[in-house]
Protein backbone atom coordinates (compact mmCIF):
# COMPACT_ATOMS: atom_id res chain seq x y z
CA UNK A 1 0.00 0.00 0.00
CA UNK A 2 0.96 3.40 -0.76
CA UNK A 3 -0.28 6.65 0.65
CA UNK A 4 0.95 9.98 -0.73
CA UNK A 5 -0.06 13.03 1.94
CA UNK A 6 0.55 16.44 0.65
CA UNK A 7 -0.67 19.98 1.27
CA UNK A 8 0.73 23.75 2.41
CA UNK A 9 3.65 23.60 4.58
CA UNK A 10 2.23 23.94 7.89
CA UNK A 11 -0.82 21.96 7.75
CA UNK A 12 0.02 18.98 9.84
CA UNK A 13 1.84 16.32 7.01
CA UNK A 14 4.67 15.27 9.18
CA UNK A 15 2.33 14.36 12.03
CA UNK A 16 -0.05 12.35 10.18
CA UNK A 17 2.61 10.43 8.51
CA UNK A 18 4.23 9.13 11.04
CA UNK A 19 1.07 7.73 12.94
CA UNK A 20 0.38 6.19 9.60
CA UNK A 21 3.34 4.74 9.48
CA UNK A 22 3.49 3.39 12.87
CA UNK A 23 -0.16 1.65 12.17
CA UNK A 24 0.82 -0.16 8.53
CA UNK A 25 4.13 -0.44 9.50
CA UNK A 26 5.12 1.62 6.75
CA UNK A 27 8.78 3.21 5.85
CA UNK A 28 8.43 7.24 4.61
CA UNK A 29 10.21 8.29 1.49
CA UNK A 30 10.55 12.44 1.88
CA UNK A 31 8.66 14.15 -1.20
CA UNK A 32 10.32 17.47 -0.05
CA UNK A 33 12.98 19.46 -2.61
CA UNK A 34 14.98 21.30 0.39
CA UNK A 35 14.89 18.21 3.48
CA UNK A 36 17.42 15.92 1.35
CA UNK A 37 20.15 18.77 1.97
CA UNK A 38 21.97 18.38 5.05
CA UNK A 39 22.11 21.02 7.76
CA UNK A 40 19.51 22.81 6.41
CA UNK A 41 17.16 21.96 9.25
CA UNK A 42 15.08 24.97 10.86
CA UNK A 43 14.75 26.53 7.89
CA UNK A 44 13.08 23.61 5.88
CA UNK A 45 10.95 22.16 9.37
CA UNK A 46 12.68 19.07 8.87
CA UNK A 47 12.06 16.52 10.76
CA UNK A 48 13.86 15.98 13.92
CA UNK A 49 14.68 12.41 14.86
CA UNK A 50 11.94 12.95 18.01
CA UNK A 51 9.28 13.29 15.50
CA UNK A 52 10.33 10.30 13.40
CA UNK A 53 9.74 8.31 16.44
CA UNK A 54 11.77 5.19 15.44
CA UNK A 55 10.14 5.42 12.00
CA UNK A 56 12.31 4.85 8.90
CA UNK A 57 12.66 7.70 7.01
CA UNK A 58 14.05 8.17 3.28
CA UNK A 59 15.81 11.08 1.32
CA UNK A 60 16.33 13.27 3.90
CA UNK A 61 19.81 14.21 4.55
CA UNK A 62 21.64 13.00 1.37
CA UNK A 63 23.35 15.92 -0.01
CA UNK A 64 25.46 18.98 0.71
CA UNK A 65 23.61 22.56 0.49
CA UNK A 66 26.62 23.42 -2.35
CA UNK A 67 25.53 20.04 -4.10
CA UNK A 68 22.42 20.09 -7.08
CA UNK A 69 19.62 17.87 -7.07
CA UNK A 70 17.24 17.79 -9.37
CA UNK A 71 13.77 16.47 -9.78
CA UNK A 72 15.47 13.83 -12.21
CA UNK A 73 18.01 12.96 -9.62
CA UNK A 74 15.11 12.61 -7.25
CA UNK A 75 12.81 10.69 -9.40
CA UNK A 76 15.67 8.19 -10.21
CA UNK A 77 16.27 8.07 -5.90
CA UNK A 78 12.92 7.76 -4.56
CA UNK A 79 11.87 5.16 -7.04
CA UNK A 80 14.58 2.38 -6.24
CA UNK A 81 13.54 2.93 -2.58
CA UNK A 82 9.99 2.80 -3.59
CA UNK A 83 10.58 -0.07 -5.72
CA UNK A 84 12.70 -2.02 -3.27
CA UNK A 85 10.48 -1.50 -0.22
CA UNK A 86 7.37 -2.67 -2.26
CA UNK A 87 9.06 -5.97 -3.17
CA UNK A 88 9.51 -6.49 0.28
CA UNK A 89 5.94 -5.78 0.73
CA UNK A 90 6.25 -3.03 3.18
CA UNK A 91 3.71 -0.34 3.18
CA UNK A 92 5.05 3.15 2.08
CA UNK A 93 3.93 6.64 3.00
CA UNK A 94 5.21 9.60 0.77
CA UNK A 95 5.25 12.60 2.52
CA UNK A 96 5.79 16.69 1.39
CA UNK A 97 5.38 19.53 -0.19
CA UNK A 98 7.27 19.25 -3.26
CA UNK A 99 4.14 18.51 -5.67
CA UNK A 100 6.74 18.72 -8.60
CA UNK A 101 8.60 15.84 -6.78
CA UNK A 102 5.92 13.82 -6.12
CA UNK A 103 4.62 13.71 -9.55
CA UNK A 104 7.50 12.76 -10.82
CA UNK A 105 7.80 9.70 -8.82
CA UNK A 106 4.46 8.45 -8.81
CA UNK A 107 3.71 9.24 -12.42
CA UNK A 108 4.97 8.39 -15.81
CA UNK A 109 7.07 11.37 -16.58
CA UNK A 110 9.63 11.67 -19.25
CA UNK A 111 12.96 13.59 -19.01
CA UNK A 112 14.80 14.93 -21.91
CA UNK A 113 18.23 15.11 -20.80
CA UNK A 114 19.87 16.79 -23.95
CA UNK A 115 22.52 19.17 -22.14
CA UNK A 116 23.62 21.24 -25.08
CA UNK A 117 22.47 25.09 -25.00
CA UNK A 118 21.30 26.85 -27.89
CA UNK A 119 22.90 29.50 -28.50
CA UNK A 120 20.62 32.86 -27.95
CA UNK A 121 22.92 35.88 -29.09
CA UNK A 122 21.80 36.89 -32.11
CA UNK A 123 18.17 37.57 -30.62
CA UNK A 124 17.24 40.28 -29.01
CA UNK A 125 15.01 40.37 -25.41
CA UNK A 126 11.85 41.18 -27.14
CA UNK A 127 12.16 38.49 -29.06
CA UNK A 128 13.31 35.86 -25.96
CA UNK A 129 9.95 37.33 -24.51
CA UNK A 130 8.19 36.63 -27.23
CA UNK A 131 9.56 33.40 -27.61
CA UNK A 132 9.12 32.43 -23.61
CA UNK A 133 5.58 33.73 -23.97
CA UNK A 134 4.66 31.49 -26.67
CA UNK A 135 5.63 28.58 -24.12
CA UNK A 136 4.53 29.73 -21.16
CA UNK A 137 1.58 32.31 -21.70
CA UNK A 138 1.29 32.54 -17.44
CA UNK A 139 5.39 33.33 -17.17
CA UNK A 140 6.41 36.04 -14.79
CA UNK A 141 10.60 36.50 -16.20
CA UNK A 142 10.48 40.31 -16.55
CA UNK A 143 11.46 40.79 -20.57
CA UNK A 144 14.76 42.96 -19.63
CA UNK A 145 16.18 39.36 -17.52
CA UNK A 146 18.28 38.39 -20.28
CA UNK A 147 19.52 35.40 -18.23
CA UNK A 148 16.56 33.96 -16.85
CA UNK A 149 15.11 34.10 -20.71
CA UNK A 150 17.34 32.09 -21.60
CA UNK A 151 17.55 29.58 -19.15
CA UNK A 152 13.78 29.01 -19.52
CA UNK A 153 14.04 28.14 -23.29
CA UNK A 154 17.25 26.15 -22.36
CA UNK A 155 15.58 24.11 -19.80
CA UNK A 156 11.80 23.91 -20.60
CA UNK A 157 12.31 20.87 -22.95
CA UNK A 158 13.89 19.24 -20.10
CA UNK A 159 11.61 19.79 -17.34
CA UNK A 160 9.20 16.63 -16.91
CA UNK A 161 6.37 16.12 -19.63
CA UNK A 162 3.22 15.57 -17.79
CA UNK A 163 1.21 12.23 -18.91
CA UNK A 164 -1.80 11.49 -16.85
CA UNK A 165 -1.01 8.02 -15.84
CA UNK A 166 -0.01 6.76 -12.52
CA UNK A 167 2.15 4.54 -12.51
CA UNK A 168 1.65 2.98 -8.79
CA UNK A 169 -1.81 2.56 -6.80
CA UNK A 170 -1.37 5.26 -4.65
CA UNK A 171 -3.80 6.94 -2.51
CA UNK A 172 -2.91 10.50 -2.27
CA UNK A 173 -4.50 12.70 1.06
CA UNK A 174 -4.57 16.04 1.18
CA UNK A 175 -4.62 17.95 3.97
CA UNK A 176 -6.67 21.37 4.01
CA UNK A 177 -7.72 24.40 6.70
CA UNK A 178 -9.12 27.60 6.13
CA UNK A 179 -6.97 30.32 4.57
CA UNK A 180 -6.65 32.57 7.21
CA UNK A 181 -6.16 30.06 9.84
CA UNK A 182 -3.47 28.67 8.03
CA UNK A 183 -1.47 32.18 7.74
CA UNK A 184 -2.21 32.80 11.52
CA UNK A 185 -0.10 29.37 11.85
CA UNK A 186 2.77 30.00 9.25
CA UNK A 187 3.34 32.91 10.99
CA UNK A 188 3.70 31.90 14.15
CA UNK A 189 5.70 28.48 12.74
CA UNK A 190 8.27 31.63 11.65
CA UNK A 191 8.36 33.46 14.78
CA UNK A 192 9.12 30.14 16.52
CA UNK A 193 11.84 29.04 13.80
CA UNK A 194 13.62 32.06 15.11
CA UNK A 195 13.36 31.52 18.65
CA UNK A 196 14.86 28.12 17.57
CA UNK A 197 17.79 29.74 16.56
CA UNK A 198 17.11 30.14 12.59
CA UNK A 199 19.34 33.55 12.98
CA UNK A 200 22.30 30.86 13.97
CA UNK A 201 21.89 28.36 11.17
CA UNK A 202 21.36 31.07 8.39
CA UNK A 203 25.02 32.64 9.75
CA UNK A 204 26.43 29.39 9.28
CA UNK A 205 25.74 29.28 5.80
CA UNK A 206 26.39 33.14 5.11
CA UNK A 207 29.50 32.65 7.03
CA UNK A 208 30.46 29.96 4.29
CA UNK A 209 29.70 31.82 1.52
CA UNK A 210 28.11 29.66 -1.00
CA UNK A 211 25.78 30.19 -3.58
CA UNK A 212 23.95 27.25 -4.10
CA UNK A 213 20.70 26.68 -5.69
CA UNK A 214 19.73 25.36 -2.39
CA UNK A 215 20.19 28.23 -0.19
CA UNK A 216 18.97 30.98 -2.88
CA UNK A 217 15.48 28.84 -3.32
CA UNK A 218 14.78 27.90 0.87
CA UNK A 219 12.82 30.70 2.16
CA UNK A 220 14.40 32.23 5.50
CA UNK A 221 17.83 31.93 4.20
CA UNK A 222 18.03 34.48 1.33
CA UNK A 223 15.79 36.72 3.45
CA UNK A 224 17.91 36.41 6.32
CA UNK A 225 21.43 37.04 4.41
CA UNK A 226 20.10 40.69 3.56
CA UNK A 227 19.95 41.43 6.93
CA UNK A 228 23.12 40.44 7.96
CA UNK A 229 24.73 42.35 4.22
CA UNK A 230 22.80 45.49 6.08
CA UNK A 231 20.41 45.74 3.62
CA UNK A 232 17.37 45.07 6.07
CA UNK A 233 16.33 45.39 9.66
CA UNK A 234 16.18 41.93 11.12
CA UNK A 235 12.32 42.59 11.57
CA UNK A 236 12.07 43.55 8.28
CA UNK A 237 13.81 40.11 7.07
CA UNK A 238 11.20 38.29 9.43
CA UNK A 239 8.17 39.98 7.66
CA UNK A 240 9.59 39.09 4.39
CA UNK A 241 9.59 35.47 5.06
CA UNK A 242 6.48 35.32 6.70
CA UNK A 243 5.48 36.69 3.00
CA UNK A 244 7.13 34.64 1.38
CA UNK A 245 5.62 31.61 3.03
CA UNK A 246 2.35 32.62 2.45
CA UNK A 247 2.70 33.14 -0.99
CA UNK A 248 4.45 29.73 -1.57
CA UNK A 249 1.48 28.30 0.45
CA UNK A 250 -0.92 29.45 -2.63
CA UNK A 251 1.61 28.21 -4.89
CA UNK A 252 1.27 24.86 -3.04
CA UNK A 253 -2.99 24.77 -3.33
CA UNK A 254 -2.92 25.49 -6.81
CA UNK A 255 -0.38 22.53 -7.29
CA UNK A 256 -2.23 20.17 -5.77
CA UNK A 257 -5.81 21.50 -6.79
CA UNK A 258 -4.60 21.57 -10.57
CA UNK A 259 -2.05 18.49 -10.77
CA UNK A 260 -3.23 15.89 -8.68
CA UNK A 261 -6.33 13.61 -7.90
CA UNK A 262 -6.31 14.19 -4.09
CA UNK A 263 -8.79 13.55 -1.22
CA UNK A 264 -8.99 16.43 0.75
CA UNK A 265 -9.04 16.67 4.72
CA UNK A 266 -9.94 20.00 6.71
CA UNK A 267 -7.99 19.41 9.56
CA UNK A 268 -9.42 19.90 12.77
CA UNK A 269 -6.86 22.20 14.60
CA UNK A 270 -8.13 22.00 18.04
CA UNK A 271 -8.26 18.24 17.89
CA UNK A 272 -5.60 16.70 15.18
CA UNK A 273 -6.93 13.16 16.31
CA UNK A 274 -10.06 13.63 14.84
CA UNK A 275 -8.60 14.32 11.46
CA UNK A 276 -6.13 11.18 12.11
CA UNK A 277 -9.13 9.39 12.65
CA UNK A 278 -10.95 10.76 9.39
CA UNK A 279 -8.56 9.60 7.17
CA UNK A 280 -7.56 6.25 8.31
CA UNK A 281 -11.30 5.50 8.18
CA UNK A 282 -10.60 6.64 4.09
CA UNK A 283 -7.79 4.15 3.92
CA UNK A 284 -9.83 1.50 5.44
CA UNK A 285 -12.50 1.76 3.36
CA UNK A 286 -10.48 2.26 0.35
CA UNK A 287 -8.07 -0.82 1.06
């Protein structure tokens, strides 16, 4: 059996996953782009090793923050896990954020892995824009970011090629609160990140000096760095990730509203057990 639980960051994954876990006796394979990196842990609300509570977990902690990992690598990864723990017949729970991920694994998705570039100097930005526009209608690279232009029509025929066809029986949950209530916790979940010393970990890495994919795409890192440059008051830097955080939270809905066949679950804030309850009665009935 395989159960996939996804939703905002926030909304109560981790938990549910590991008391599913602990009743099927399942391993958890990490669906989350920033957890596999090591050290980045505040930051990314990785798991601690409390939480896991003796529970198996997978691709967490596998790479360096100056390493790259890409959905490919990750697809390749998490499906010889998958693969080997369902030969064993173990039960598997996929857990995160990462919808991108997640597709990729559970779906049949094709990668073209051509690296040549194509050569882009004898065109002009207009016509980039045009060209990027033609692709992606919805794009937001701002027509005078030569670079970023580029790298889109470098890259799009590489990213994964969506074909609606799972490719293991998975059941994926979703979990769901109101809007509001959901920012109210985000921002709190910040506020306690830094009283859990975020300020130290993002000094570590500044302190290193690396510019890695990883640090320049986890919010409360990049954020952070412009305070210590003197570029921002440090409660300037916290509002901006609180932002930031919201706003990936709607990028996360629309994911999983748009991409994926999921059963959603308003959780029950006051009482998390009744939405534990709720959905293993779903499993149940769906087994």
């Amino acid at each position: 059996m395989i159960i996939s639980i996804v939703g905002p960051t926030g909304v109560g994954k981790t938990k549910l996953s590991v008391v599913l876990a602990k009743k099927y006796n399942a391993e958890i394979i990490s669906s989350d782009s920033m957890q596999v990196y090591k050290k980045m842990d505040i930051a990314t609300a990785k798991v601690t090793e409390d939480e896991k509570e003796g529970i198996k977990h997978h691709l967490i902690d596998i790479k360096n923050v100056e390493d790259d990992y890409s959905v490919f690598d990750y697809q390749r990864d998490a499906r010889v896990i998958l693969n080997k723990l369902l030969n064993e017949n173990k039960n598997v729970i996929i857990v995160g954020g990462t919808g991108l991920y997640l597709k990729a694994l559970l779906y049949d998705y094709k990668f073209n892995v051509q690296k040549e570039k194509k050569d882009f100097s004898s065109y002009s930005n207009e016509e980039l824009y045009e060209m990027v526009k033609k692709i992606d209608k919805n794009s937001k690279i701002h027509q005078n970011n030569r670079q970023r232009l580029e790298s889109f029509l470098n890259n799009h025929d590489k990213s994964i090629n969506p074909i609606n066809k799972m490719l293991y029986d998975a059941k994926i949950i979703g979990l769901t609160m109101p809007r509001d209530k959901l920012y109210e916790i985000t921002n709190k979940r910040v506020d306690k990140m830094i009283d859990d010393g975020l300020l130290d970990e993002a000094r570590y890495f500044y302190d290193l000096k690396i510019n890695s994919k990883a640090l320049n795409t986890a919010i409360g890192y990049k954020e952070l760095f412009l305070y210590f440059d003197g570029k921002l008051k440090l409660e300037d830097a916290i509002a901006l990730i609180k932002k930031r955080t919201r706003n990936y939270v709607k990028r996360q809905y629309t994911w999983f509203n748009n991409q994926m066949d999921t059963n959603w679950f308003v959780v029950d804030y006051d009482n998390f057990n009744n939405t534990i309850n709720e959905v293993i009665t779903f499993i149940e009935k769906e087994k």
